[in-house]
N, C-alpha and C. Protein backbone atom coordinates (compact mmCIF):
# COMPACT_ATOMS: atom_id res chain seq x y z
N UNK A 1 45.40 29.50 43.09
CA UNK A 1 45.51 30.62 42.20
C UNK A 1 44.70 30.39 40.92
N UNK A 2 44.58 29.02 40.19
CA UNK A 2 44.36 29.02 38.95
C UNK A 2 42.49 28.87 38.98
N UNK A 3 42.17 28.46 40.71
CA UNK A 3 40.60 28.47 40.41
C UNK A 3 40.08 29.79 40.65
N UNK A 4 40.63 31.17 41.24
CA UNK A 4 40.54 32.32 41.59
C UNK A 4 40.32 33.00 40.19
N UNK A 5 41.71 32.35 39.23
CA UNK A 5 41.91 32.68 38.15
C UNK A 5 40.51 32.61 37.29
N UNK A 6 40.19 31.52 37.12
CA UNK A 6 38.41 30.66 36.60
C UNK A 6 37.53 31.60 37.35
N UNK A 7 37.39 31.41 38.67
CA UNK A 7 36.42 32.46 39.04
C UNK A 7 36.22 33.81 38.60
N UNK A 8 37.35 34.77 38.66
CA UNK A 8 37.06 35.91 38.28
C UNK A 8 37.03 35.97 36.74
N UNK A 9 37.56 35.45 35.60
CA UNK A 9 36.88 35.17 34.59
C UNK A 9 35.37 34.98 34.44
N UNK A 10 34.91 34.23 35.53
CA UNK A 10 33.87 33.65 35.40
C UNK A 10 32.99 35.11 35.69
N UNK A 11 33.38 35.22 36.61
CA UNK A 11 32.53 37.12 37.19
C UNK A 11 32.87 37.73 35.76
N UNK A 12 34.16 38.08 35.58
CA UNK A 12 34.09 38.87 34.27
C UNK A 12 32.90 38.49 33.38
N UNK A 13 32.96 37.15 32.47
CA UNK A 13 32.16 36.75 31.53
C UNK A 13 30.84 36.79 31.76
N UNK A 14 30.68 36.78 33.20
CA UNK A 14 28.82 37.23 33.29
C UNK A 14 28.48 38.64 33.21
N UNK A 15 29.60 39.38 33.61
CA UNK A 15 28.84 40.80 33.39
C UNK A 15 28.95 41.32 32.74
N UNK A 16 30.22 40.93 31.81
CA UNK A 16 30.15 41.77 30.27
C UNK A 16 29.41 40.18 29.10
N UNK A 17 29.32 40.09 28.87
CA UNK A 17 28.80 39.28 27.97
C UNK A 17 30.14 38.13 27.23
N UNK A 18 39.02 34.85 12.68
CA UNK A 18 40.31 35.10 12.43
C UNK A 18 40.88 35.56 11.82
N UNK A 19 42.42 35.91 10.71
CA UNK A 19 41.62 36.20 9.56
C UNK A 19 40.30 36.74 9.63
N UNK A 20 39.94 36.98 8.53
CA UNK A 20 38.66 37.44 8.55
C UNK A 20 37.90 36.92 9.81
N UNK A 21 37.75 37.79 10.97
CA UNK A 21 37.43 36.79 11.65
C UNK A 21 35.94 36.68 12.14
N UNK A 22 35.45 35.25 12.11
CA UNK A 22 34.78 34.67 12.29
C UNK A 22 34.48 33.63 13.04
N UNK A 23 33.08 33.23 13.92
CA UNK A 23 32.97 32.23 14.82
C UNK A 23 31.61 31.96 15.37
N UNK A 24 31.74 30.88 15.35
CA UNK A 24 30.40 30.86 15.83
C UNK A 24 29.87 30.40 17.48
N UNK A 25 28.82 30.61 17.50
CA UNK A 25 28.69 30.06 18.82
C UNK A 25 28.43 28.82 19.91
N UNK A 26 29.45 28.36 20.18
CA UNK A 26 30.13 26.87 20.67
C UNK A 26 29.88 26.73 21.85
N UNK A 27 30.19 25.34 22.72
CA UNK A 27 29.94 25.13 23.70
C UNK A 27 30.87 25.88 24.78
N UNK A 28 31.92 26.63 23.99
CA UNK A 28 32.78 27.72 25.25
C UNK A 28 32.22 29.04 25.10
N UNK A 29 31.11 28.63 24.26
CA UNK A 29 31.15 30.50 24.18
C UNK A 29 31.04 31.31 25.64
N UNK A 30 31.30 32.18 25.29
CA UNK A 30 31.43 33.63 26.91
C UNK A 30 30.22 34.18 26.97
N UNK A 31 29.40 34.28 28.24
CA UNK A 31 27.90 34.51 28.18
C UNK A 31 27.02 34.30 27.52
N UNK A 32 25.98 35.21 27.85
CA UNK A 32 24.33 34.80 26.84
C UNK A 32 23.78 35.57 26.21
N UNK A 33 24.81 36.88 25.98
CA UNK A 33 24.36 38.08 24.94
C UNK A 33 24.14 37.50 23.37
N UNK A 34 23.36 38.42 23.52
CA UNK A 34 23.11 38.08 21.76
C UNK A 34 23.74 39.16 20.65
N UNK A 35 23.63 39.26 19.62
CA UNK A 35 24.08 40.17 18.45
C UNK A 35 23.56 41.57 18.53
N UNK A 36 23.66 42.70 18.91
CA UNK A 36 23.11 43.87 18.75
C UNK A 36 22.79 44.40 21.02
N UNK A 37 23.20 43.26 21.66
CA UNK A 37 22.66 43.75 23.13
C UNK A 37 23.45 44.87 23.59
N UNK A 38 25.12 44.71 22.99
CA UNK A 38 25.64 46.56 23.80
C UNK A 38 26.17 47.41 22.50
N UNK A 39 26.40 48.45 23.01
CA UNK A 39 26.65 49.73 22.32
C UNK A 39 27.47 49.01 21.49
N UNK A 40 27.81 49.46 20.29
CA UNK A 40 29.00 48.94 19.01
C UNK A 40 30.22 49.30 19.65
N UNK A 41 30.07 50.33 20.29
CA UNK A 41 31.69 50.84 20.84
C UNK A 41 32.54 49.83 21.70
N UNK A 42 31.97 49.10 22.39
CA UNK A 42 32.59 47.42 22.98
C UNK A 42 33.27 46.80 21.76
N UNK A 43 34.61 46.33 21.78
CA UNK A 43 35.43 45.86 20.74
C UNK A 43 35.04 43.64 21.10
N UNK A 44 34.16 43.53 20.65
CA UNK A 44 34.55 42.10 20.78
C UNK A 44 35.52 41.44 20.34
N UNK A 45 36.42 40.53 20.82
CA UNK A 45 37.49 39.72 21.21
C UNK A 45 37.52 38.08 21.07
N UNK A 46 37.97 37.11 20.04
CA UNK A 46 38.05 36.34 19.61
C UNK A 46 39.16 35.64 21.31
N UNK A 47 38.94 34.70 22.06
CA UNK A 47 39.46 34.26 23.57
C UNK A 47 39.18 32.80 23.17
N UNK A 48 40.20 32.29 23.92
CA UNK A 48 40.12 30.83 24.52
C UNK A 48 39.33 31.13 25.62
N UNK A 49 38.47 30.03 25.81
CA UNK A 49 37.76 29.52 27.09
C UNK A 49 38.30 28.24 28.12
N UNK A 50 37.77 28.59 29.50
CA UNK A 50 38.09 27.76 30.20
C UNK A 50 37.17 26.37 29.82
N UNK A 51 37.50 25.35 30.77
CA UNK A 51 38.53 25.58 31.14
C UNK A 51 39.88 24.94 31.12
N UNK A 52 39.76 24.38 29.82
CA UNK A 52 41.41 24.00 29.10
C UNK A 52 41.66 24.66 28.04
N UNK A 53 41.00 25.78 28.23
CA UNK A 53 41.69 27.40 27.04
C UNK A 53 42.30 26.78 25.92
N UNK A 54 41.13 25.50 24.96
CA UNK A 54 42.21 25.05 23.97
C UNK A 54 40.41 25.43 22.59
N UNK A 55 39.24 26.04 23.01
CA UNK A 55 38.41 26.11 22.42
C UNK A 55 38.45 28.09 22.37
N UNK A 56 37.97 28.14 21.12
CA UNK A 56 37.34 29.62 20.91
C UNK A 56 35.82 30.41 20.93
N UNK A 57 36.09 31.41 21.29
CA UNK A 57 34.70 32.12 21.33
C UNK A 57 34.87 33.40 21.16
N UNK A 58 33.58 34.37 21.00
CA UNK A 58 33.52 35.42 20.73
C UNK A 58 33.33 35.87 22.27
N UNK A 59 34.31 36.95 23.01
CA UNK A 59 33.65 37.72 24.08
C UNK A 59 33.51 39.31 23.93
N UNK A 60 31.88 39.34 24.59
CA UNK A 60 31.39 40.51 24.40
C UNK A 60 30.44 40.22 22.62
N UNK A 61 30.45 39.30 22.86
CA UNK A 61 29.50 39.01 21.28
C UNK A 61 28.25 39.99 21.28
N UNK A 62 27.92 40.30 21.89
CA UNK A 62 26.76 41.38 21.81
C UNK A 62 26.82 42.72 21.43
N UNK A 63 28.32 42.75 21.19
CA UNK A 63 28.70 44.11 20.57
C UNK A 63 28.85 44.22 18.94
N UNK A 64 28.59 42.74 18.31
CA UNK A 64 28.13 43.13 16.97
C UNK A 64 27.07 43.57 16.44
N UNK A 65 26.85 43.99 15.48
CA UNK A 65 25.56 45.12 14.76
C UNK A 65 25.02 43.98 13.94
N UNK A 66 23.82 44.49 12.97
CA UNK A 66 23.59 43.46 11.75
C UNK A 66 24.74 43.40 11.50
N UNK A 67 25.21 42.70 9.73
CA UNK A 67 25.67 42.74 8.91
C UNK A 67 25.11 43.59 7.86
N UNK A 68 26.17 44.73 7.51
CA UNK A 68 25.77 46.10 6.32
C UNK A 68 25.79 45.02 5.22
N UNK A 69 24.96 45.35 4.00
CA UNK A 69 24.85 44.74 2.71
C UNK A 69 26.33 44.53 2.13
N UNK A 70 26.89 46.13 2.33
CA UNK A 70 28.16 45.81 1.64
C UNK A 70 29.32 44.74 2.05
N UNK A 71 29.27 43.96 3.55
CA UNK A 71 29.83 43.34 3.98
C UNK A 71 29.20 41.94 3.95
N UNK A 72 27.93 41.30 3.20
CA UNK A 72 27.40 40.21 3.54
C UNK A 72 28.18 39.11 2.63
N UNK A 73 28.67 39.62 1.26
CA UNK A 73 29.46 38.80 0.84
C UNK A 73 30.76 37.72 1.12
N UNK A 74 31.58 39.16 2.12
CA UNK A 74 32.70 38.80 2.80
C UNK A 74 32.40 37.89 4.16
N UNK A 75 31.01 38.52 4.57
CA UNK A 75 31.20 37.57 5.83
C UNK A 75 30.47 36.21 5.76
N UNK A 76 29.63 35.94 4.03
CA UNK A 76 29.45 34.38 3.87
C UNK A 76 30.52 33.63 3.57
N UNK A 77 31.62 34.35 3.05
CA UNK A 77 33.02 33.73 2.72
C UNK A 77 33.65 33.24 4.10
N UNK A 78 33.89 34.30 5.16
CA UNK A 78 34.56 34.40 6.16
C UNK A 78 33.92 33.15 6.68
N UNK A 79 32.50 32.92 7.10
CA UNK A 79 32.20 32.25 8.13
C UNK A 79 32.19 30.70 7.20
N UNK A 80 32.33 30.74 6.05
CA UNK A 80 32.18 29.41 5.54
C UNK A 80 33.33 29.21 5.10
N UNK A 81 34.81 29.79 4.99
CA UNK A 81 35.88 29.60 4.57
C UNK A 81 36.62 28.23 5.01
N UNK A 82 36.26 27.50 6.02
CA UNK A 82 36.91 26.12 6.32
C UNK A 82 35.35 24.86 6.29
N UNK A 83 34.91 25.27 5.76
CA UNK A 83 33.54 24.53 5.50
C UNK A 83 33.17 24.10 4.01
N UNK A 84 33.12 22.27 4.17
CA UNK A 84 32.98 22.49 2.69
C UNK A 84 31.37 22.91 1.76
N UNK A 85 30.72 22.74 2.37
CA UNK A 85 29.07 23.64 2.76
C UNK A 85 28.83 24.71 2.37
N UNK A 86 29.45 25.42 1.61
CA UNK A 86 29.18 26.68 1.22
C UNK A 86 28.00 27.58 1.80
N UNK A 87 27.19 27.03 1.94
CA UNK A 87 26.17 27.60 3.03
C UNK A 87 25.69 27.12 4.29
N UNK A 88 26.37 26.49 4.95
CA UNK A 88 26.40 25.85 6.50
C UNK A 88 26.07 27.04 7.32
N UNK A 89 26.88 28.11 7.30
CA UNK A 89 27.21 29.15 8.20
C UNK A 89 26.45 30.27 7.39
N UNK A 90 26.18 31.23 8.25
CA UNK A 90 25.90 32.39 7.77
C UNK A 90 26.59 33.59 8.83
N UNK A 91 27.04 34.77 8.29
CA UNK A 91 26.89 35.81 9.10
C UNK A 91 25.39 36.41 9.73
N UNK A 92 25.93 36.78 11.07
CA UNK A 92 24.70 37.45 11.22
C UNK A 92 24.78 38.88 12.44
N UNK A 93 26.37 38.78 12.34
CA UNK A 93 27.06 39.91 13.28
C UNK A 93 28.04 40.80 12.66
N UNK A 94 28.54 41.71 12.66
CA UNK A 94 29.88 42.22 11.98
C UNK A 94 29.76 43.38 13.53
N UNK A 95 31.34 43.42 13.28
CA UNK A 95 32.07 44.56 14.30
C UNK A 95 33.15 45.26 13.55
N UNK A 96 33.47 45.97 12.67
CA UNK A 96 34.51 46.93 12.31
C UNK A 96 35.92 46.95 13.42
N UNK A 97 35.58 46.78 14.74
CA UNK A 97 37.15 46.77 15.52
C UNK A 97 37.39 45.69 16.22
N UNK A 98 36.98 44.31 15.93
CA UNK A 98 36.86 42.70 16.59
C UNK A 98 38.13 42.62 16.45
N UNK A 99 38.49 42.50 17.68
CA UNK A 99 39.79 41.99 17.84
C UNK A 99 40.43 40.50 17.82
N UNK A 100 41.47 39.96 17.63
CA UNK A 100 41.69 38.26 17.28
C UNK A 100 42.52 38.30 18.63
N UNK A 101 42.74 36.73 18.90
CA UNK A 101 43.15 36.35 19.88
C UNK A 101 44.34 36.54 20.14
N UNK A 102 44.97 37.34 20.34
CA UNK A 102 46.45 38.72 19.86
C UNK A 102 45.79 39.92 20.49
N UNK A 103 44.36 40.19 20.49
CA UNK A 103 44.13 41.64 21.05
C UNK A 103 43.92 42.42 20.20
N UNK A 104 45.06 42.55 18.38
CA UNK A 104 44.79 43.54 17.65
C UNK A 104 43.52 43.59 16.86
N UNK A 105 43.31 44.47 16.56
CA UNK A 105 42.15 44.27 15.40
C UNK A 105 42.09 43.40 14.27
N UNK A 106 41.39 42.81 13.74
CA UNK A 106 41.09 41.89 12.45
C UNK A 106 40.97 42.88 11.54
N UNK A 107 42.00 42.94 10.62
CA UNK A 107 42.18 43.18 9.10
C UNK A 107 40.29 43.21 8.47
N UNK A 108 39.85 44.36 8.12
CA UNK A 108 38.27 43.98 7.49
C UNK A 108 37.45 43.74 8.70
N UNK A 109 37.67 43.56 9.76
CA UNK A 109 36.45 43.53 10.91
C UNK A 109 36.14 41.94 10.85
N UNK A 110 34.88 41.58 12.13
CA UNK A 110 35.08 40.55 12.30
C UNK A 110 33.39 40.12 12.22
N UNK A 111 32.80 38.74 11.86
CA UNK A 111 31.94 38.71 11.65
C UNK A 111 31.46 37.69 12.64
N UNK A 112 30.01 37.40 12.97
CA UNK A 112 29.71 36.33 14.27
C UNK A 112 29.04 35.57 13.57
N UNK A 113 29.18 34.68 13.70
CA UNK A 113 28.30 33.54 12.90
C UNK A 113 27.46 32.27 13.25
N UNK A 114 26.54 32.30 12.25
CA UNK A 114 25.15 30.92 13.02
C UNK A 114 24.81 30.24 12.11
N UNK A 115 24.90 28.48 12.51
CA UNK A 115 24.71 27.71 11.51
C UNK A 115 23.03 28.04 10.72
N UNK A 116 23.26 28.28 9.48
CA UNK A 116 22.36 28.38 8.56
C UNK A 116 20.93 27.62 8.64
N UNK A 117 19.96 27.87 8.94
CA UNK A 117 18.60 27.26 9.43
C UNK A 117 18.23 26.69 7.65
């Protein structure tokens, strides 16, 4: 049951792609979409990954937009808020209906984030 379970995850995650939430992209992340690949109307979803569902990722990450000006402040805070780096991270995604690992929406929307070049 539990590799059926992995498998069809696995089908899922190929064909579709906190707090303030934020994340970046890790060795669990869920597919190979990038920032802006589907319609905004896809709610991306803050998920544990297999396959010891104890790491996070963004799924459906391709359903974030830029980041609007008026939100770039919040989401250098957001993505650097456990970093002592103040500029390690940057936003470079926002979604208005990103949901947290609960399903509900994130309070302020959710931002995707990439270590700072």
């Amino acid at each position: 049951m539990k590799k059926n379970f992995i498998g069809m995850l696995a089908v899922v995650a190929s064909a579709a792609a906190l707090t303030a939430g934020c994340a970046t992209s890790s060795p669990g992340a869920i597919g190979t979409e990038k920032v802006g690949d589907f319609p905004k109307g896809l709610s991306p979803q803050y998920v544990k990954t297999p396959p010891e569902f104890t790491q996070f990722a963004w799924w459906n990450r391709g359903s974030f937009q830029a980041v609007p000006e008026d939100k770039a402040a919040a989401g250098q805070e957001a993505c650097n808020k456990d970093s002592e780096d103040k500029e390690q991270f940057k936003a470079v995604g926002y979604h208005s209906f990103a949901r947290g690992p609960d399903s509900y929406p994130i309070k302020g929307g959710g931002f995707y984030c990439e270590k700072a070049k």
